[in-house]
C-alpha atoms as a PDB file:
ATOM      1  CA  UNK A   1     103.265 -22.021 135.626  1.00  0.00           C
ATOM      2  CA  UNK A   2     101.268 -19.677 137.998  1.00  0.00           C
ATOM      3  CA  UNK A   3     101.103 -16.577 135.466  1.00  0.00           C
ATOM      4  CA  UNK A   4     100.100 -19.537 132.394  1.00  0.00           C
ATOM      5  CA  UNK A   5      97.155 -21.518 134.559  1.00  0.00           C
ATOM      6  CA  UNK A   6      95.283 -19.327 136.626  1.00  0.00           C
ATOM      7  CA  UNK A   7      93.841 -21.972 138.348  1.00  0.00           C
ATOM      8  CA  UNK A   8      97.403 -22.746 140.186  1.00  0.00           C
ATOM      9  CA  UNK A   9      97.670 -20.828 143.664  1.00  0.00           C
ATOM     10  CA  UNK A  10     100.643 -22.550 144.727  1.00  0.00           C
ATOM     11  CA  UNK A  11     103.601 -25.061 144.487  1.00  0.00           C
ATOM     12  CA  UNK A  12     105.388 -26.674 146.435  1.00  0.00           C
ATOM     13  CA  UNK A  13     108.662 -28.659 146.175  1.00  0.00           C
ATOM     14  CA  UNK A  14     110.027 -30.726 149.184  1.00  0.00           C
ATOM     15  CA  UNK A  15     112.760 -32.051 149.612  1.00  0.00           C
ATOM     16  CA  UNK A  16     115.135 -31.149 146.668  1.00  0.00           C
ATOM     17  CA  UNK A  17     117.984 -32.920 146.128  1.00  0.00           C
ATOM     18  CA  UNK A  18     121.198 -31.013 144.913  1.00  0.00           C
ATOM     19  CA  UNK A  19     124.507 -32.980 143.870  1.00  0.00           C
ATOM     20  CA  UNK A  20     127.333 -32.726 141.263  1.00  0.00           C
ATOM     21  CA  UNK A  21     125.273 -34.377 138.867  1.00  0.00           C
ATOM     22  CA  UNK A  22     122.471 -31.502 139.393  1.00  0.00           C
ATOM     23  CA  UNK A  23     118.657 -31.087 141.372  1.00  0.00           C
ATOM     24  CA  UNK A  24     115.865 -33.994 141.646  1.00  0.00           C
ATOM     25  CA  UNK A  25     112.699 -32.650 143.053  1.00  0.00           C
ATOM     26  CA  UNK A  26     111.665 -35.835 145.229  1.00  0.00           C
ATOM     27  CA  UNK A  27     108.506 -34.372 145.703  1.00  0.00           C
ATOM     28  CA  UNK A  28     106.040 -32.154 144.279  1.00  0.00           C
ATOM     29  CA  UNK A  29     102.618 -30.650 145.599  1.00  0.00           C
ATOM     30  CA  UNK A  30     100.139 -28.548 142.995  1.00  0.00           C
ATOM     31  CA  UNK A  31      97.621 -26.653 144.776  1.00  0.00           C
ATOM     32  CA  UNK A  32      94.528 -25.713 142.572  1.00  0.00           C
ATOM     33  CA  UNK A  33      92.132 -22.557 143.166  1.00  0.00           C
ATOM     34  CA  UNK A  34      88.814 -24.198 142.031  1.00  0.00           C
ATOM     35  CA  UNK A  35      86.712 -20.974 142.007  1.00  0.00           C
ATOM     36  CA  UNK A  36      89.540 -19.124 140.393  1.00  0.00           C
ATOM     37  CA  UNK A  37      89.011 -21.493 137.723  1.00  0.00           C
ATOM     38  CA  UNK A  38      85.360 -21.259 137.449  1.00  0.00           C
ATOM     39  CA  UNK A  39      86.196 -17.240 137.744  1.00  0.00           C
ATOM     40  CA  UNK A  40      88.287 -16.928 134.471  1.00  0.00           C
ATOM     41  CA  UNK A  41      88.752 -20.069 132.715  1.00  0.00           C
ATOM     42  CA  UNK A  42      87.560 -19.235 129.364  1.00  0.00           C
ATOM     43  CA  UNK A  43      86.793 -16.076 129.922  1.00  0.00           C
ATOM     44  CA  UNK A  44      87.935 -13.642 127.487  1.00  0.00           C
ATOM     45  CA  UNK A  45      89.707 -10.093 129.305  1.00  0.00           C
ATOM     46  CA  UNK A  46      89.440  -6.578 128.075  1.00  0.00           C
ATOM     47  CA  UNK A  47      92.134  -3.903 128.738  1.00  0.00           C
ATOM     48  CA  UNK A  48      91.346  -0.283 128.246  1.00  0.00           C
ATOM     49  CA  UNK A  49      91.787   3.547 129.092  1.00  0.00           C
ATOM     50  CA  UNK A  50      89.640   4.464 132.489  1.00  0.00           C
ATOM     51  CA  UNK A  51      86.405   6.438 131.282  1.00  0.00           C
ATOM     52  CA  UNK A  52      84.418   9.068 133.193  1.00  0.00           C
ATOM     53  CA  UNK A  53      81.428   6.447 133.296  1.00  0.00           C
ATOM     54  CA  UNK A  54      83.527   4.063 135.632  1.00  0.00           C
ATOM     55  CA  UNK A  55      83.512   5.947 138.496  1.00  0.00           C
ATOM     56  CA  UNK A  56      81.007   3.859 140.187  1.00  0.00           C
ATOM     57  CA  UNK A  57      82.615   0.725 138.956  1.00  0.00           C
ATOM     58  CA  UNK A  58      86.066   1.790 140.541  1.00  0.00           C
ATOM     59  CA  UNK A  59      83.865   2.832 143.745  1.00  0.00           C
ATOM     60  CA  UNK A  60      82.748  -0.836 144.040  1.00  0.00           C
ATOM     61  CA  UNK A  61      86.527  -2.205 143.569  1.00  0.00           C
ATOM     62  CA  UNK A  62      87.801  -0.346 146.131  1.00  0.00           C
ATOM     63  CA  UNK A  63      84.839  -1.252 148.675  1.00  0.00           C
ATOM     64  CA  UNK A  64      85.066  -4.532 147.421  1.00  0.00           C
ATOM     65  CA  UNK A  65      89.019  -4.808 148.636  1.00  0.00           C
ATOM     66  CA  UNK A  66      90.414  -6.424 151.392  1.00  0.00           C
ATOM     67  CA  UNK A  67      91.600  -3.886 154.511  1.00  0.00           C
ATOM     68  CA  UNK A  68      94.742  -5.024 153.752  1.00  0.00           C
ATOM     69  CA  UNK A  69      94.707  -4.485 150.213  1.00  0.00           C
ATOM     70  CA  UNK A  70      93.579  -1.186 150.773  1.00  0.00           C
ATOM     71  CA  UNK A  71      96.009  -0.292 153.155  1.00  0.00           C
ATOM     72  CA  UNK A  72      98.675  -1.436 150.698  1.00  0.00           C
ATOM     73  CA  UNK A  73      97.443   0.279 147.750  1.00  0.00           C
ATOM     74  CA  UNK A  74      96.503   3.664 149.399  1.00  0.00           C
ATOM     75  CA  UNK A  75      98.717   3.757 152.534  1.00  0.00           C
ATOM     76  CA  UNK A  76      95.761   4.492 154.766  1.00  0.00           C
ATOM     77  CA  UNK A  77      92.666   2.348 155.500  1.00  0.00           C
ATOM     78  CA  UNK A  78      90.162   3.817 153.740  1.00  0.00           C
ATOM     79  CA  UNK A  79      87.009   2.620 152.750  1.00  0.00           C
ATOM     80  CA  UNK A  80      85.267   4.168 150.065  1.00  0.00           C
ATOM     81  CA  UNK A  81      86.421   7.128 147.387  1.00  0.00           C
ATOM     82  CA  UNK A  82      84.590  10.585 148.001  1.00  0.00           C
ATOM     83  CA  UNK A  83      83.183  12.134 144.837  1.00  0.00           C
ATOM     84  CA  UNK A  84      85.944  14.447 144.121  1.00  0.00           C
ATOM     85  CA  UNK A  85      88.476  11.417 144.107  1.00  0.00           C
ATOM     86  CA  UNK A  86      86.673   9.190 141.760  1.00  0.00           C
ATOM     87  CA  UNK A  87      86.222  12.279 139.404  1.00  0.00           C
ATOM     88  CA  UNK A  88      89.951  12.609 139.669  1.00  0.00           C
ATOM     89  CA  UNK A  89      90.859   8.681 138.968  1.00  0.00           C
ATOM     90  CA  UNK A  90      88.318   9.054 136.033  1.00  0.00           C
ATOM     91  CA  UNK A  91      88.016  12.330 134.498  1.00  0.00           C
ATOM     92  CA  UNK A  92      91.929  11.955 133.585  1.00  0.00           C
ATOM     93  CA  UNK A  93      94.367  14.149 131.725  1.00  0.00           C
ATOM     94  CA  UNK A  94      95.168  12.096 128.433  1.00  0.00           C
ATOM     95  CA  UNK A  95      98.153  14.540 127.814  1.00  0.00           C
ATOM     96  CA  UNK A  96      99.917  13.400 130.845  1.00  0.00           C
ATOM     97  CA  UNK A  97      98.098  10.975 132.485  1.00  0.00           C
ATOM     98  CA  UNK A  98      96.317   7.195 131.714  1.00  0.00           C
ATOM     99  CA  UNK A  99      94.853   4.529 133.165  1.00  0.00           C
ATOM    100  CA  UNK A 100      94.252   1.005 131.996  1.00  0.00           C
ATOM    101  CA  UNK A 101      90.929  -0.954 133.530  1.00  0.00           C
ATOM    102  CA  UNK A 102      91.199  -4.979 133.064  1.00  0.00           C
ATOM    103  CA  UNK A 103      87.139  -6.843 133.096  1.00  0.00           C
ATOM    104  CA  UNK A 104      85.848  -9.709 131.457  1.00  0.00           C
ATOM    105  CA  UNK A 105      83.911  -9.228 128.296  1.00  0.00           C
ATOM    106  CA  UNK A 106      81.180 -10.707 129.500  1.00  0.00           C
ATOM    107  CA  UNK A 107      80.959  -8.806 132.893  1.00  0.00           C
ATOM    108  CA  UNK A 108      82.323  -5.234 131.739  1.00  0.00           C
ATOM    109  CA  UNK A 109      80.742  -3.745 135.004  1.00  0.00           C
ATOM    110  CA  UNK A 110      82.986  -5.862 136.933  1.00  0.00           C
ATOM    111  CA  UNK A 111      86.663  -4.269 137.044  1.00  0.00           C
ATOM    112  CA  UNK A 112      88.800  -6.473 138.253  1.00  0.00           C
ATOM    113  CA  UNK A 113      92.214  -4.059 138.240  1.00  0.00           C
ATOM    114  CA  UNK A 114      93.206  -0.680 137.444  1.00  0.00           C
ATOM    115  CA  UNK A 115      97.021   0.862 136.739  1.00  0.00           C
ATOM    116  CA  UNK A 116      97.312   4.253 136.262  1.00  0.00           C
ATOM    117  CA  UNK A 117     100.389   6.318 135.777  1.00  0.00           C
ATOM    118  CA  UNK A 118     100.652  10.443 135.904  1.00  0.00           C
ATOM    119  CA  UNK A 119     103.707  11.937 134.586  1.00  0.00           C
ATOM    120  CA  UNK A 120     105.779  15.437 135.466  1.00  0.00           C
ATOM    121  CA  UNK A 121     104.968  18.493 133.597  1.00  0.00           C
ATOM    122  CA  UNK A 122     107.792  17.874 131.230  1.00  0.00           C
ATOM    123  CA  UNK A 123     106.863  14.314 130.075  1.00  0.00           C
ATOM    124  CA  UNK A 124     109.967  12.535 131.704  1.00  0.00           C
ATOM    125  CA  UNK A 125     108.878  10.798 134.641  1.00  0.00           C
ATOM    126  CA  UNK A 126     105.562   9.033 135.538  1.00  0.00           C
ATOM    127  CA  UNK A 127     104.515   7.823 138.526  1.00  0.00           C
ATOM    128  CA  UNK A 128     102.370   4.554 138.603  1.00  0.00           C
ATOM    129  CA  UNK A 129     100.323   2.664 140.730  1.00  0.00           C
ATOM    130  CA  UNK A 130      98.168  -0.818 140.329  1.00  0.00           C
ATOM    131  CA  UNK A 131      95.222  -2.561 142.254  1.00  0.00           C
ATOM    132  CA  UNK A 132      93.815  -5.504 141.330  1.00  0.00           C
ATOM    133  CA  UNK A 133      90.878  -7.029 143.242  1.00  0.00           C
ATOM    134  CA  UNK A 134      91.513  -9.220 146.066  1.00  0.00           C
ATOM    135  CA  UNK A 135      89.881 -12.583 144.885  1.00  0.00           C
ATOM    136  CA  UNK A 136      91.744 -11.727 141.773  1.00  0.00           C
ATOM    137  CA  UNK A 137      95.653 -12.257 143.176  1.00  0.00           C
ATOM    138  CA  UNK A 138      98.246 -14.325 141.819  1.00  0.00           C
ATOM    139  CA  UNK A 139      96.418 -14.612 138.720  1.00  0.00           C
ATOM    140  CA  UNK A 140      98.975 -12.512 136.465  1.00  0.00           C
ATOM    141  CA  UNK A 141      96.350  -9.560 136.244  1.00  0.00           C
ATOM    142  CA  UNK A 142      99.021  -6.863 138.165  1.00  0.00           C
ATOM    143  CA  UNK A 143     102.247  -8.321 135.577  1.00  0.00           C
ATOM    144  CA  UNK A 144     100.236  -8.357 132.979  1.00  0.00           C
ATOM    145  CA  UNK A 145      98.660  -4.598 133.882  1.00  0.00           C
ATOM    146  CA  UNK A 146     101.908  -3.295 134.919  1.00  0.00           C
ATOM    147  CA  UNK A 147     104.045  -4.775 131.279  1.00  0.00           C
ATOM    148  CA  UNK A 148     101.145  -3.027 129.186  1.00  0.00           C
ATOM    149  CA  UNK A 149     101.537  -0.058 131.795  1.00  0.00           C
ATOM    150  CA  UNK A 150     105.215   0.110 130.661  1.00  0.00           C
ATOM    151  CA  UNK A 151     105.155  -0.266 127.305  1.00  0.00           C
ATOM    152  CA  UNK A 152     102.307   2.977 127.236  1.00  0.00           C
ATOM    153  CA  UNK A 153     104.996   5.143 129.069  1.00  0.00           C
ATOM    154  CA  UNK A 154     107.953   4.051 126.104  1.00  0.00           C
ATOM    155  CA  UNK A 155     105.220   5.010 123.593  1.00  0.00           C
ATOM    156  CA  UNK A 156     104.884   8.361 125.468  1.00  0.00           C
ATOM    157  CA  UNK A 157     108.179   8.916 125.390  1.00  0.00           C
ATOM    158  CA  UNK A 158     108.485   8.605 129.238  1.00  0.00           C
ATOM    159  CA  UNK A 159     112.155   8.287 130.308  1.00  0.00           C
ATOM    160  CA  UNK A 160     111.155   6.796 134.001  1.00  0.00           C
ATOM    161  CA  UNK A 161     108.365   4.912 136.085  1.00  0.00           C
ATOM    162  CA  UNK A 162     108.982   5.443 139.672  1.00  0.00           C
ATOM    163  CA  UNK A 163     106.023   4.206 142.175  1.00  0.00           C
ATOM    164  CA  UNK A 164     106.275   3.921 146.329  1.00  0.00           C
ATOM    165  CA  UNK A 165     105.809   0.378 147.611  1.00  0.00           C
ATOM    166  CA  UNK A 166     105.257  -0.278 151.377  1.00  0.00           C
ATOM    167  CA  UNK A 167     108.253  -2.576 152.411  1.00  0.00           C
ATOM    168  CA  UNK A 168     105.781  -5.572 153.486  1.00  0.00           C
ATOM    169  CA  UNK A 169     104.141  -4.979 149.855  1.00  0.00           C
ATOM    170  CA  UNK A 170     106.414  -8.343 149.391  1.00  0.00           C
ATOM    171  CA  UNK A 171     103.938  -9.472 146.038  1.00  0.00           C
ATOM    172  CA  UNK A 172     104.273  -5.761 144.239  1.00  0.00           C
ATOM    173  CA  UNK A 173     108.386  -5.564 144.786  1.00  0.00           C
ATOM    174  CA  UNK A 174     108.991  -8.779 143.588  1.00  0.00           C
ATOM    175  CA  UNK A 175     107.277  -8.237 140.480  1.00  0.00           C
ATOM    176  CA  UNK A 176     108.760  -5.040 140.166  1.00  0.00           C
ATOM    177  CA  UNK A 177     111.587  -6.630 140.779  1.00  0.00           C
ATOM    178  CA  UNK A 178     111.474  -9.380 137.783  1.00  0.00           C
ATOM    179  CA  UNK A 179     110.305  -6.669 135.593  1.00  0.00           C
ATOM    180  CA  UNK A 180     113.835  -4.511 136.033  1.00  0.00           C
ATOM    181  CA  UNK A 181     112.532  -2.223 138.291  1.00  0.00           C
ATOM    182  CA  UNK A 182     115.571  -0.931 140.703  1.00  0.00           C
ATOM    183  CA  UNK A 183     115.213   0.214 144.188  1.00  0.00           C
ATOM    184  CA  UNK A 184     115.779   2.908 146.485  1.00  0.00           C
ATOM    185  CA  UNK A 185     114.915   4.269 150.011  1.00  0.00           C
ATOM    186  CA  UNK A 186     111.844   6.630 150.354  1.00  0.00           C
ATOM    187  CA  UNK A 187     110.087   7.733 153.058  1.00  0.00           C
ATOM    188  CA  UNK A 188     109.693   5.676 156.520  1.00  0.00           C
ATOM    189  CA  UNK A 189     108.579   2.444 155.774  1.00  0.00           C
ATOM    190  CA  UNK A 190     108.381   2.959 151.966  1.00  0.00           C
ATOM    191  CA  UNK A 191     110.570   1.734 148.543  1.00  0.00           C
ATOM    192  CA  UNK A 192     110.893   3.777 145.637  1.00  0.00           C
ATOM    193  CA  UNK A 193     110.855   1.678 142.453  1.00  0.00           C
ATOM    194  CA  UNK A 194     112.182   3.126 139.246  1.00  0.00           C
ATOM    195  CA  UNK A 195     112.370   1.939 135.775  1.00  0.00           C
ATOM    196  CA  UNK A 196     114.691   3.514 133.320  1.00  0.00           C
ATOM    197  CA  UNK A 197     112.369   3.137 129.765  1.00  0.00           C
ATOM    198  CA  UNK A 198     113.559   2.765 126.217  1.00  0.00           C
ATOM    199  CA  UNK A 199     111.368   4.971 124.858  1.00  0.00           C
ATOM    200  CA  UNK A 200     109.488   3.468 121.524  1.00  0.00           C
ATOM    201  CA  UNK A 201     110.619   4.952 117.778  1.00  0.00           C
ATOM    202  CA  UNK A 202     107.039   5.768 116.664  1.00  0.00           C
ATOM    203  CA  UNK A 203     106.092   7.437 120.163  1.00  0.00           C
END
């Protein structure tokens, strides 16, 4: 329901009632994200590969992110990209690198997320990573980012998608989570998520 109507930030159902017979719901609550709505209903989205020409555009996202966000996505609380890292997000490697940039079609200089994945020098494992901007959550921008994300990698021929999560990053592991991803321990404070891809015939 969440991932269909953007417009839904939450719901609620209290009490429920289990018995032989199976569960009633005695009572349901809807909440509705008005300026969500007004944000995307209607609103057609575009999905491409990053370009050298966004690099201002990915500037702004990442000012434009919650401290939290930020600390989530990069580890660290940073506040703005130095030159030589937005040449680095943008100026990619198409042989073993991509990233995909979600906007609206009517607001193109307005990303809204960004997933990216690098792989290993011998094409077998990719790391990825997603941010999608804060007024932007629970929308089904990051699931929808990270199952086009996934289906790339196949089409590479990628055998694995592995990507460190911060253990309070509750949002990112349970979407990893309901997308297959398995889990292991990493560094203090950190999961490793990995994917194990069926790589695509005609990649």
């Amino acid at each position: 329901l969440a991932c269909d109507l953007d417009e839904v930030s939450d719901v609620d159902l209290n009490p429920l009632v289990a018995d032989s017979s199976g569960v009633i719901a005695v009572d349901a609550r809807i909440r509705i994200d008005g300026a969500a709505a007004q944000q995307l209903r209607g609103s057609r989205l575009a999905i491409r590969p990053i370009k050298p020409e966004d690099a201002s555009q990915l500037a702004q996202l990442v000012r434009d992110l919650a401290p939290e966000d930020v600390r989530m996505r990069f580890f660290t609380p940073i506040r703005n990209l130095g030159s030589d890292a937005l040449a680095r997000f943008t100026q990619i490697d198409y042989d073993r690198e991509m990233a995909l940039v979600m906007h609206q079609e009517v607001a193109p200089q307005l990303l809204l997320a960004v997933a990216r994945l690098a792989s290993d020098p011998e094409n077998f494992r990719a790391e990825f990573a997603v941010v999608v901007r804060s007024e932007f959550h629970r929308r089904g921008i990051g699931r929808l980012l990270m199952k086009k994300l996934i289906e790339y990698a196949a089409s590479r021929g990628l055998s694995e998608l592995v990507g460190d999560i911060l253990i309070e990053n509750h949002a990112m592991l349970n979407l990893c989570a309901e997308l297959g991803f398995t889990f292991s321990a990493g560094s203090s404070g950190v999961r490793r998520a990995s994917l194990q891809l069926t790589t695509s015939s005609s990649g």
